[in-house]
PDB file of N, CA and C in Angstrom:
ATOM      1  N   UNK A   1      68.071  14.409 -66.490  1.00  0.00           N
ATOM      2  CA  UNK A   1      68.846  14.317 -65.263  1.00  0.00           C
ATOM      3  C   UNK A   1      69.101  15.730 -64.742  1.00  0.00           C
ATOM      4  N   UNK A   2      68.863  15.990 -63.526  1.00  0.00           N
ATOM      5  CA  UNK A   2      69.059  17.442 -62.372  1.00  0.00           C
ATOM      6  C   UNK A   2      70.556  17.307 -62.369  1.00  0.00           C
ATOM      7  N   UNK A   3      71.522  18.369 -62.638  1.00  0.00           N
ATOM      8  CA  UNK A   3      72.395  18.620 -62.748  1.00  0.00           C
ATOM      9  C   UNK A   3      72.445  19.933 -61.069  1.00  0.00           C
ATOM     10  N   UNK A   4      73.358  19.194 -60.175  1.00  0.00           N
ATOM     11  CA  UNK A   4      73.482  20.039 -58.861  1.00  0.00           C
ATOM     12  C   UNK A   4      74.439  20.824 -58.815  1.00  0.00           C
ATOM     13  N   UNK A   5      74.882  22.343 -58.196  1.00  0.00           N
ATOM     14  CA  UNK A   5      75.651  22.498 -58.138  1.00  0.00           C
ATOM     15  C   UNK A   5      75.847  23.293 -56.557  1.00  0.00           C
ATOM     16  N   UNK A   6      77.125  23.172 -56.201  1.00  0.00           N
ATOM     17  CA  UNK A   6      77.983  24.003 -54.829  1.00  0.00           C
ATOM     18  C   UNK A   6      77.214  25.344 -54.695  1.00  0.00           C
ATOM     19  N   UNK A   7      76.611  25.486 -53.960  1.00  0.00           N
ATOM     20  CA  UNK A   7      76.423  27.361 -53.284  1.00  0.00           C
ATOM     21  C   UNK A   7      77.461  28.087 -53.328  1.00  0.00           C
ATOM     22  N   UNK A   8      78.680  27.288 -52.684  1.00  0.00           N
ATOM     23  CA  UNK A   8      79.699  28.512 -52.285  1.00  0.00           C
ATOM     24  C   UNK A   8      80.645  28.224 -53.669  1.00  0.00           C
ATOM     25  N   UNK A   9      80.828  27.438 -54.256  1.00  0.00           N
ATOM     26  CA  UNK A   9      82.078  27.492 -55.161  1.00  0.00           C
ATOM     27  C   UNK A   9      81.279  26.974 -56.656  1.00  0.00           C
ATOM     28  N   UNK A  10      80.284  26.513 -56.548  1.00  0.00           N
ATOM     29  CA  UNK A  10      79.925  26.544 -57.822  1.00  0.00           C
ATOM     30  C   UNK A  10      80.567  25.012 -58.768  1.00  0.00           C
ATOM     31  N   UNK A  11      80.787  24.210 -58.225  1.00  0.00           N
ATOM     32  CA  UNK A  11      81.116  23.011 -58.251  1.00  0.00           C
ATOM     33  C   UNK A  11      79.845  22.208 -58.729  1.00  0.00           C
ATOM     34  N   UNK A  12      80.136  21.091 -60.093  1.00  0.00           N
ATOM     35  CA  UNK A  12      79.215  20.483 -59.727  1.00  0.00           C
ATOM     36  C   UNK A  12      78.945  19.178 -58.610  1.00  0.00           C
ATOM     37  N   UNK A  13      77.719  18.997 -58.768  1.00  0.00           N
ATOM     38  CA  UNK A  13      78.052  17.734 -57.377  1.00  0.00           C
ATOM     39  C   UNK A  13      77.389  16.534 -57.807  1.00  0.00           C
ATOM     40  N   UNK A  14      77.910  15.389 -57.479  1.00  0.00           N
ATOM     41  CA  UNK A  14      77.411  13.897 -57.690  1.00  0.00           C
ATOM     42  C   UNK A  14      76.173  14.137 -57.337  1.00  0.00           C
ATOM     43  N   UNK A  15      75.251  12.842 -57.835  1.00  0.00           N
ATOM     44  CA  UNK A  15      73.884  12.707 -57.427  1.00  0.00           C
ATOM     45  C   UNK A  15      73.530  12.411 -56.208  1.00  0.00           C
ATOM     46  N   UNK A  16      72.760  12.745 -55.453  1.00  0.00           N
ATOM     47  CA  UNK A  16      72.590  12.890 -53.866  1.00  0.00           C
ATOM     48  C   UNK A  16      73.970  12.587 -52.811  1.00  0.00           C
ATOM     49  N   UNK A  17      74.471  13.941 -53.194  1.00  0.00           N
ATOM     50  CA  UNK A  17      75.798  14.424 -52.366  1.00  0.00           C
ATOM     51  C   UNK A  17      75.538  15.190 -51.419  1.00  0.00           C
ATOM     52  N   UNK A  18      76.411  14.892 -49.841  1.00  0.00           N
ATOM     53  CA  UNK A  18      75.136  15.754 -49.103  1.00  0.00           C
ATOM     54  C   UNK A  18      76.523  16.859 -48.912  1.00  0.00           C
ATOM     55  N   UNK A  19      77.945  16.458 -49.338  1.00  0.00           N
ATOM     56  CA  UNK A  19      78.462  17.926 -49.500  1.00  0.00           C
ATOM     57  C   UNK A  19      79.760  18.017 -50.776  1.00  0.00           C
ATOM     58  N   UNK A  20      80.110  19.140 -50.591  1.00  0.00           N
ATOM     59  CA  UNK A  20      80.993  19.472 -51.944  1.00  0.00           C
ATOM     60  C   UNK A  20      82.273  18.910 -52.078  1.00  0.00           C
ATOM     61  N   UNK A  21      82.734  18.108 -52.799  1.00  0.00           N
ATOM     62  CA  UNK A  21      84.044  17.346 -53.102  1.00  0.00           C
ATOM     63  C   UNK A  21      84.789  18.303 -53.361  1.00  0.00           C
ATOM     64  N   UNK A  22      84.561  19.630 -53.737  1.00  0.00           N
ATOM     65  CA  UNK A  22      85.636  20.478 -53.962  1.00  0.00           C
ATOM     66  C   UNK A  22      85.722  21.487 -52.767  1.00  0.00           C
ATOM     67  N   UNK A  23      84.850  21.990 -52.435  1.00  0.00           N
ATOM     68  CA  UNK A  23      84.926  22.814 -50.913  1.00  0.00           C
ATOM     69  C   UNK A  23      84.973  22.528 -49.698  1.00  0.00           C
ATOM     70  N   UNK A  24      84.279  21.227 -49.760  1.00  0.00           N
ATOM     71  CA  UNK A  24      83.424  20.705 -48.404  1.00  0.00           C
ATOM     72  C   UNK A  24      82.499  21.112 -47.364  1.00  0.00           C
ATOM     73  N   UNK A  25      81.919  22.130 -48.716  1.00  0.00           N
ATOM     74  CA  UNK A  25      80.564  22.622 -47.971  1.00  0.00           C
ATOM     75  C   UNK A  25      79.524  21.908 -47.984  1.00  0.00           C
ATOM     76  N   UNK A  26      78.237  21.667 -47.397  1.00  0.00           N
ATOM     77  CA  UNK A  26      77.202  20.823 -47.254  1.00  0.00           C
ATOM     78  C   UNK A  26      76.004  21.370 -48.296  1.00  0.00           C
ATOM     79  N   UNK A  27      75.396  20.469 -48.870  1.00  0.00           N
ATOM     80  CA  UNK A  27      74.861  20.333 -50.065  1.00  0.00           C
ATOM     81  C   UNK A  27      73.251  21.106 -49.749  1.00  0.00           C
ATOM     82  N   UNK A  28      72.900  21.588 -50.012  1.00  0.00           N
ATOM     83  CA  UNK A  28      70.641  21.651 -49.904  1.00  0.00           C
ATOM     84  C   UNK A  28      70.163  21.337 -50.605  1.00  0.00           C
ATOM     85  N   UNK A  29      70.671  20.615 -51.262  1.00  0.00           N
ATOM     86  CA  UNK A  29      69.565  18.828 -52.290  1.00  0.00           C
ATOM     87  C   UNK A  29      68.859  18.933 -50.843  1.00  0.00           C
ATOM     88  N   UNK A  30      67.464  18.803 -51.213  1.00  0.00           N
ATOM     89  CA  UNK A  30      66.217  18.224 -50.216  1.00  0.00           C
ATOM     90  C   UNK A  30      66.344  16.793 -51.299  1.00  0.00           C
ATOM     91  N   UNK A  31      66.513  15.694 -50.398  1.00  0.00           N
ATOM     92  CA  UNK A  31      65.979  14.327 -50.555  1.00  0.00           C
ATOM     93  C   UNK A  31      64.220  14.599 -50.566  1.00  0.00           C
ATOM     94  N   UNK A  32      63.881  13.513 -51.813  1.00  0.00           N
ATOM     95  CA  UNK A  32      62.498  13.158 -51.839  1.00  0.00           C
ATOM     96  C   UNK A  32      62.175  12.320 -50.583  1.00  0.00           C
ATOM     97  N   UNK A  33      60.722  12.943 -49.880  1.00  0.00           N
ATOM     98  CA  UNK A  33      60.204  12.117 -48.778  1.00  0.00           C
ATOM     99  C   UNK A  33      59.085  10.965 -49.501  1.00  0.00           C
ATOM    100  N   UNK A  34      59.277  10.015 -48.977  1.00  0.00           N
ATOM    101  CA  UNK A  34      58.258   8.390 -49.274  1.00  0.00           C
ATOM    102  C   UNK A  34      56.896   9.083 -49.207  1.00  0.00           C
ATOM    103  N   UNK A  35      55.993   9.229 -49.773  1.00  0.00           N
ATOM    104  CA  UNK A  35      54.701   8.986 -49.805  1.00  0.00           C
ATOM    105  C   UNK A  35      54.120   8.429 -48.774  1.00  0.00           C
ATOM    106  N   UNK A  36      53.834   8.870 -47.603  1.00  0.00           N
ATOM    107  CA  UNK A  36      53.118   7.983 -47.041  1.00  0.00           C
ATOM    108  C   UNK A  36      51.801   8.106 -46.954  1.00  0.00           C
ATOM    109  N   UNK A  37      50.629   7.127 -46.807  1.00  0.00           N
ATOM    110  CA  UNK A  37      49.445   7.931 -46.817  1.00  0.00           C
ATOM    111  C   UNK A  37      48.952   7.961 -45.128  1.00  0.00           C
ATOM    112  N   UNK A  38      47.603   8.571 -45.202  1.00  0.00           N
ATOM    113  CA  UNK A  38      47.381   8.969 -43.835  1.00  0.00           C
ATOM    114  C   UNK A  38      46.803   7.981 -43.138  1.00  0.00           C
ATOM    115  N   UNK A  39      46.633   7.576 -41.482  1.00  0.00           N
ATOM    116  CA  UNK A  39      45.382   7.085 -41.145  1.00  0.00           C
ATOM    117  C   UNK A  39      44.214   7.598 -41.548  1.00  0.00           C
ATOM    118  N   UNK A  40      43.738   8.784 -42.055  1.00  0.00           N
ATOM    119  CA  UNK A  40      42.522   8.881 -42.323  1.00  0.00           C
ATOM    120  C   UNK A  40      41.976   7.839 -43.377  1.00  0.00           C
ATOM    121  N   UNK A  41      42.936   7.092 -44.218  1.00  0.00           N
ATOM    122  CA  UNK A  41      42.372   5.451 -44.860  1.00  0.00           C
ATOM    123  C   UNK A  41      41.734   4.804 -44.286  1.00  0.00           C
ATOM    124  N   UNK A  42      41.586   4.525 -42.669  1.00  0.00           N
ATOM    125  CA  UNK A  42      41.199   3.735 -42.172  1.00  0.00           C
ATOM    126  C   UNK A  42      39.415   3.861 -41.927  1.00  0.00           C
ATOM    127  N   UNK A  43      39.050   5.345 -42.702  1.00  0.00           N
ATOM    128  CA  UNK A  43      37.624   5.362 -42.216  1.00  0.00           C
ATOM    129  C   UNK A  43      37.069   5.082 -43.535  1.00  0.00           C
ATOM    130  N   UNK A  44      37.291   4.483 -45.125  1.00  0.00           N
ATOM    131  CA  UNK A  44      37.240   3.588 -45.969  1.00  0.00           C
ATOM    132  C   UNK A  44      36.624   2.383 -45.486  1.00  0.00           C
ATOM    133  N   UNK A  45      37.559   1.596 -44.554  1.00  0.00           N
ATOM    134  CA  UNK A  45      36.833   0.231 -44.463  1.00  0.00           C
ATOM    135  C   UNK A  45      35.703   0.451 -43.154  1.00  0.00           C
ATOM    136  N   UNK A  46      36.040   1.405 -42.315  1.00  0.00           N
ATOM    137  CA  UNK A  46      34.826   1.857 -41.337  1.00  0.00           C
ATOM    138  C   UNK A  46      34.016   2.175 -41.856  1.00  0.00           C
ATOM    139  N   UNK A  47      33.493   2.811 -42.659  1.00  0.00           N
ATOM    140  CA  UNK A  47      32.245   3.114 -43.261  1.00  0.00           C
ATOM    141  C   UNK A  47      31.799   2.254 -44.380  1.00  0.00           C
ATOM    142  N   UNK A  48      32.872   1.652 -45.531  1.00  0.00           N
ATOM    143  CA  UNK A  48      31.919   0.741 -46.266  1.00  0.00           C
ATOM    144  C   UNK A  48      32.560  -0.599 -46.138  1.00  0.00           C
ATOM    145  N   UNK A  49      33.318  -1.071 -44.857  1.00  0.00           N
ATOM    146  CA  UNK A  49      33.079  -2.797 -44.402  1.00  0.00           C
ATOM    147  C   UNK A  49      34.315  -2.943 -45.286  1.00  0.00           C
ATOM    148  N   UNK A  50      33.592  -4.359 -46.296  1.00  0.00           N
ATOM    149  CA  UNK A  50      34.955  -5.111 -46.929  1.00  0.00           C
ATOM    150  C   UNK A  50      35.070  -4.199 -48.503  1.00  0.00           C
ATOM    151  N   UNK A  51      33.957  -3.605 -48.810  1.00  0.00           N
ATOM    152  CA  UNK A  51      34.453  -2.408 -50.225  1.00  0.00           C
ATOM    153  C   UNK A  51      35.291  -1.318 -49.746  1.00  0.00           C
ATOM    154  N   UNK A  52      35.136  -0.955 -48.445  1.00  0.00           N
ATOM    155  CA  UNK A  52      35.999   0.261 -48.411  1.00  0.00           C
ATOM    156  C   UNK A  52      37.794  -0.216 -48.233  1.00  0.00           C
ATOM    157  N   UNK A  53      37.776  -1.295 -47.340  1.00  0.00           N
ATOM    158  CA  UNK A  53      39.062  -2.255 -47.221  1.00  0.00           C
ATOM    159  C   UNK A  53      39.628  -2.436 -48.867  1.00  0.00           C
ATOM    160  N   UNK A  54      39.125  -2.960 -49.683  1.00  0.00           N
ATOM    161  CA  UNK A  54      39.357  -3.356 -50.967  1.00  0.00           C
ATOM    162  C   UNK A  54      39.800  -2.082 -51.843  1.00  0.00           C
ATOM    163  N   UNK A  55      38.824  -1.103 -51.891  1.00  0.00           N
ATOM    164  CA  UNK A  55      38.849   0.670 -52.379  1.00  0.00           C
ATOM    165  C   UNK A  55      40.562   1.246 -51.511  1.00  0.00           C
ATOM    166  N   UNK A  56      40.590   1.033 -50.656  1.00  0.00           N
ATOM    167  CA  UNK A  56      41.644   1.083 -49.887  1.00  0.00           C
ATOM    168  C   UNK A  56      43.061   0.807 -50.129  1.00  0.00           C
ATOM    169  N   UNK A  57      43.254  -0.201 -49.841  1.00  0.00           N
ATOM    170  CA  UNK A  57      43.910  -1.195 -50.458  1.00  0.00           C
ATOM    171  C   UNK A  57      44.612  -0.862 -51.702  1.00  0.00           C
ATOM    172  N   UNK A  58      43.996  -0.950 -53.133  1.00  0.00           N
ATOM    173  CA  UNK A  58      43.852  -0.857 -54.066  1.00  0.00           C
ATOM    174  C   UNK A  58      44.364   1.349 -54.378  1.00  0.00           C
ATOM    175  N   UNK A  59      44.385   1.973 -53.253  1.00  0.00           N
ATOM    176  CA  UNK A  59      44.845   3.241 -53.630  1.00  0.00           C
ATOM    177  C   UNK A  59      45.590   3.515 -52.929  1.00  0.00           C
ATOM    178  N   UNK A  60      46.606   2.970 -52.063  1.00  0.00           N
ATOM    179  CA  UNK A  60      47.696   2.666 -51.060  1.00  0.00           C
ATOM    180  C   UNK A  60      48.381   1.739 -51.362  1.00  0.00           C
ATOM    181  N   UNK A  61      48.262   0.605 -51.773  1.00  0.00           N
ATOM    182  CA  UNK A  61      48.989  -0.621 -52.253  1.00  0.00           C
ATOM    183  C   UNK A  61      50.803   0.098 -52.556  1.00  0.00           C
ATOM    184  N   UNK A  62      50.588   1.018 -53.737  1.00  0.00           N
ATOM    185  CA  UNK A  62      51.803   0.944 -54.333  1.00  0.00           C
ATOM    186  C   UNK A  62      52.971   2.093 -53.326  1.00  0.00           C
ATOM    187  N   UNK A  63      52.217   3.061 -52.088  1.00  0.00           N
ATOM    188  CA  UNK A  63      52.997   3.986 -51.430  1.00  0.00           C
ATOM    189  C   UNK A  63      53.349   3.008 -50.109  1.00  0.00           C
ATOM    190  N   UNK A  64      52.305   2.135 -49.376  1.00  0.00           N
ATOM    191  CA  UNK A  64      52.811   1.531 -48.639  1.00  0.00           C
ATOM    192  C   UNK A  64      51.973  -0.075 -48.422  1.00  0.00           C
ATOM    193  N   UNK A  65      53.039  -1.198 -48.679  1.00  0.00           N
ATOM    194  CA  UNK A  65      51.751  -2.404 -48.974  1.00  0.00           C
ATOM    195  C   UNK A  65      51.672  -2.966 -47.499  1.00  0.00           C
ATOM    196  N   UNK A  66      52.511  -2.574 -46.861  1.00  0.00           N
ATOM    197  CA  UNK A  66      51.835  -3.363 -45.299  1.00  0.00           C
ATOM    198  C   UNK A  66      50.709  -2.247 -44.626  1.00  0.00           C
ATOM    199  N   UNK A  67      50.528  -1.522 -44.915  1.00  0.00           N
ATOM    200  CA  UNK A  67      49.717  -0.607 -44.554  1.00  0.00           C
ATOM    201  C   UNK A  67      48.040  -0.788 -45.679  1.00  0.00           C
ATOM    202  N   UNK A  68      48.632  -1.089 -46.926  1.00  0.00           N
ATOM    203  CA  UNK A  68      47.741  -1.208 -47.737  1.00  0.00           C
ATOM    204  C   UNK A  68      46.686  -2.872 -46.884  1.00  0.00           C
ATOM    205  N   UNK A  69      47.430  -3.490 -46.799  1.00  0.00           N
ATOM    206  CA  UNK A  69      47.087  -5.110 -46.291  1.00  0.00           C
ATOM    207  C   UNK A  69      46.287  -4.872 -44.989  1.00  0.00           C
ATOM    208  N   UNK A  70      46.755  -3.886 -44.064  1.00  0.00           N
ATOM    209  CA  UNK A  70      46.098  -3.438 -42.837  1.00  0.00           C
ATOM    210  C   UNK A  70      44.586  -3.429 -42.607  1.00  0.00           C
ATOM    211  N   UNK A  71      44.608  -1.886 -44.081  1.00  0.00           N
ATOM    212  CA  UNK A  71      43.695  -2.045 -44.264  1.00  0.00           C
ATOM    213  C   UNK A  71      42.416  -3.137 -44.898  1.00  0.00           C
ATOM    214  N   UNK A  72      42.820  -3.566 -45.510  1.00  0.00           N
ATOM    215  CA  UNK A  72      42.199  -5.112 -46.214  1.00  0.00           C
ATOM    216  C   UNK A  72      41.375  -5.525 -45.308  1.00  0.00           C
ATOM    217  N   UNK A  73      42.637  -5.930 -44.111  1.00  0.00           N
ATOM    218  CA  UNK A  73      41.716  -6.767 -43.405  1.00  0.00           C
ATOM    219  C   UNK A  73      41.065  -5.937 -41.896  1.00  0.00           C
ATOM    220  N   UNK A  74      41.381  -4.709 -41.941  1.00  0.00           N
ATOM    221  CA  UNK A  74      40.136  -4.132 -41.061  1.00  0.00           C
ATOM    222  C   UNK A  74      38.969  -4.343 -41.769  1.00  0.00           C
ATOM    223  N   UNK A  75      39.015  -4.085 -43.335  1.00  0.00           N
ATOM    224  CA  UNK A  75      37.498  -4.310 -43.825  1.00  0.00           C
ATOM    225  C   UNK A  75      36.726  -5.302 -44.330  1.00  0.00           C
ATOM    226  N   UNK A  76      37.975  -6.926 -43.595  1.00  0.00           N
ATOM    227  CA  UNK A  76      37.575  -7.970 -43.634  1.00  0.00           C
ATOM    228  C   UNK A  76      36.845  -8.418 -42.217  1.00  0.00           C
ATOM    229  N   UNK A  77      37.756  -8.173 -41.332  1.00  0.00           N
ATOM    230  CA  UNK A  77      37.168  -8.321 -40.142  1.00  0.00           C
ATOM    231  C   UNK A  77      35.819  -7.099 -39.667  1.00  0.00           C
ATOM    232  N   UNK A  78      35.535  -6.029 -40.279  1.00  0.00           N
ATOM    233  CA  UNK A  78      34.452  -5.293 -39.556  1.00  0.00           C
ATOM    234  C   UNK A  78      33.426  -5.846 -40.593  1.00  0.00           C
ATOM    235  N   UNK A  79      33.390  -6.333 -41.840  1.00  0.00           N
ATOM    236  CA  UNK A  79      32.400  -7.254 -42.297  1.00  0.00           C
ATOM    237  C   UNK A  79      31.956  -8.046 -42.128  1.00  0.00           C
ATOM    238  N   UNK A  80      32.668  -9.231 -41.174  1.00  0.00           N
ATOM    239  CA  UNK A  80      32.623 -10.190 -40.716  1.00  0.00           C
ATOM    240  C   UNK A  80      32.353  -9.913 -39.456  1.00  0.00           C
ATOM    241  N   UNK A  81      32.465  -9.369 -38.387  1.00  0.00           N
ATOM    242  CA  UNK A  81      31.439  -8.401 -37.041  1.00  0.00           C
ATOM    243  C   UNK A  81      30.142  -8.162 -37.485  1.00  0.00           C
ATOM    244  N   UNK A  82      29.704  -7.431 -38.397  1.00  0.00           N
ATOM    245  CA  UNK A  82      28.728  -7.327 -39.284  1.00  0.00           C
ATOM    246  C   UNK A  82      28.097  -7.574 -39.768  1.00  0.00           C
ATOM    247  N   UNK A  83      27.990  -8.667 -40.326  1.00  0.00           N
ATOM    248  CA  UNK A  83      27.518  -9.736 -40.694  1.00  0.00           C
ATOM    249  C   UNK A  83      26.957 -11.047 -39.588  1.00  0.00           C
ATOM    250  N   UNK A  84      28.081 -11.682 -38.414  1.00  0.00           N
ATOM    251  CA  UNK A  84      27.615 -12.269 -37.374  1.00  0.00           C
ATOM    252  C   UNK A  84      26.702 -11.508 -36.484  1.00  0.00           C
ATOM    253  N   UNK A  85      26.944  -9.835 -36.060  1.00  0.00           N
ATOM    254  CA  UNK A  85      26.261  -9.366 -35.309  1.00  0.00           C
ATOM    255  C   UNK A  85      24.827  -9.233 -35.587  1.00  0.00           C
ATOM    256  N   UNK A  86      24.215  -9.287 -37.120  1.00  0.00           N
ATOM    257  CA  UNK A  86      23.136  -9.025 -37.790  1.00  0.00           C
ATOM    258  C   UNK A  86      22.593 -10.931 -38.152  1.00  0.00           C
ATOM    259  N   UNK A  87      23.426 -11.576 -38.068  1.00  0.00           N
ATOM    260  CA  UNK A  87      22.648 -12.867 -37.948  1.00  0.00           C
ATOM    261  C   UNK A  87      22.253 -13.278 -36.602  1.00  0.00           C
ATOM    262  N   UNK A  88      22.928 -12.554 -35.593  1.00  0.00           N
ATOM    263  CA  UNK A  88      22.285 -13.239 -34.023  1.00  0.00           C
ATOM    264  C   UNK A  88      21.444 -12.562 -33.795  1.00  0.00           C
ATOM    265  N   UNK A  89      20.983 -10.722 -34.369  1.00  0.00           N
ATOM    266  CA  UNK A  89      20.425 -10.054 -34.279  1.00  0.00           C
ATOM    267  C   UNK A  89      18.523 -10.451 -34.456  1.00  0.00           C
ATOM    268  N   UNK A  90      18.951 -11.272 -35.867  1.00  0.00           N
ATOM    269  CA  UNK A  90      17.784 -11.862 -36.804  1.00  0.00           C
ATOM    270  C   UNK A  90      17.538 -13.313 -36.176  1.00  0.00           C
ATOM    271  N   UNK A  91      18.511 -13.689 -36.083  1.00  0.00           N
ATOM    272  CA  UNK A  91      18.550 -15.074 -35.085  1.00  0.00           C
ATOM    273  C   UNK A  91      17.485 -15.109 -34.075  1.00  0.00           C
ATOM    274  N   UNK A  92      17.840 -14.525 -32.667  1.00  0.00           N
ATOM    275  CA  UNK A  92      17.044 -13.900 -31.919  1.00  0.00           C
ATOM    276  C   UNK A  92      15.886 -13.547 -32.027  1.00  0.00           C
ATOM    277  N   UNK A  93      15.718 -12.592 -32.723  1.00  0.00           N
ATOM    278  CA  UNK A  93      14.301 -11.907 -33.162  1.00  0.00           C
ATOM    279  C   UNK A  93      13.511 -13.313 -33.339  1.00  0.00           C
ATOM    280  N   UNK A  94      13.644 -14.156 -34.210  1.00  0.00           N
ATOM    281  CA  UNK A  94      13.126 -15.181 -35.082  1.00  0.00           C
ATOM    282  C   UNK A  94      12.637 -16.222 -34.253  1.00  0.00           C
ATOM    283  N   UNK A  95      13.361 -16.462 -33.519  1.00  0.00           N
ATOM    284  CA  UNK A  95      13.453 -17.325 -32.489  1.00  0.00           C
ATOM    285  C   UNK A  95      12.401 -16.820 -31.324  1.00  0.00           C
ATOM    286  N   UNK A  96      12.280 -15.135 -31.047  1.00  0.00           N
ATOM    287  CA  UNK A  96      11.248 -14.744 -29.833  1.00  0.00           C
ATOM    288  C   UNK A  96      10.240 -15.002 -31.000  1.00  0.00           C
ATOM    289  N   UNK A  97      10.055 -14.875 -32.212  1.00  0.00           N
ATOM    290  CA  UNK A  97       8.932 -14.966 -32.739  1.00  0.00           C
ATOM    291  C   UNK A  97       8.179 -16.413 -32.802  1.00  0.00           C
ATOM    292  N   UNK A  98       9.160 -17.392 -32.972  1.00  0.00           N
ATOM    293  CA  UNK A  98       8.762 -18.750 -32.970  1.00  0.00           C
ATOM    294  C   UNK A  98       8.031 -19.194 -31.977  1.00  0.00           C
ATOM    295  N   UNK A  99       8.341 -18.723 -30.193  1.00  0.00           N
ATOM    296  CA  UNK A  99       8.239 -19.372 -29.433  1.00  0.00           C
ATOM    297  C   UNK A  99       7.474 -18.123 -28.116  1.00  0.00           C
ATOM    298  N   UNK A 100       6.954 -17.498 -29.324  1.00  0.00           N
ATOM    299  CA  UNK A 100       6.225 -16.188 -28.376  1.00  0.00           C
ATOM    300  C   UNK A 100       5.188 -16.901 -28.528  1.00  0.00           C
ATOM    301  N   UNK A 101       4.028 -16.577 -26.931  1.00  0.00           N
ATOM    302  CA  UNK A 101       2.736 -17.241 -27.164  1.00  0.00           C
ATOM    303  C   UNK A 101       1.527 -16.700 -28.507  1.00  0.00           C
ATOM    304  N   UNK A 102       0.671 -17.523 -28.882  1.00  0.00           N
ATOM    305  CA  UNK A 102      -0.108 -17.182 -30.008  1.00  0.00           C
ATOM    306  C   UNK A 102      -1.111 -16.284 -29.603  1.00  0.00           C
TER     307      UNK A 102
END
């Protein structure tokens, strides 16, 4: 346990006290900031679809889980773009091939 003490009087101070019970001077404990991670996560599921969503996910989950989930399903839904766009793609093709003259 971090044991705090007063600048000006040398007091100790409760755990995240933002000033001195004995002086009433104001404390410079820096509070811990949350972890957050970056948007740059989001180019994970842009570049590898539903593994990068999952890879994602899975290394964000525990700093932020609605953000972790975000990602999930960007790299559910750009797999699924991906996948339909490359079956109408082949679709198509298949289809001028069927019905192209011999």
């Amino acid at each position: 346990m971090n044991l705090t003490f007063c600048d000006k009087c040398g007091a100790e101070l409760p755990q995240n006290a933002k000033f001195c019970q004995t002086c009433g001077a104001a404390s410079n404990v820096i509070e811990p900031t949350k972890n957050r991670p970056t948007r740059a996560w989001y180019l994970m599921p842009i570049f590898f679809s539903i593994l990068g969503g999952i890879i994602g996910y899975f290394a964000v989950r525990n700093d932020d889980r609605k953000f972790a989930n975000r990602l999930f399903i960007v790299g559910i839904v750009l797999f699924l773009v991906g996948f339909i766009g490359t079956m109408l793609f082949f679709g198509a093709l298949f289809y001028a091939f069927l019905h192209s003259p011999p």
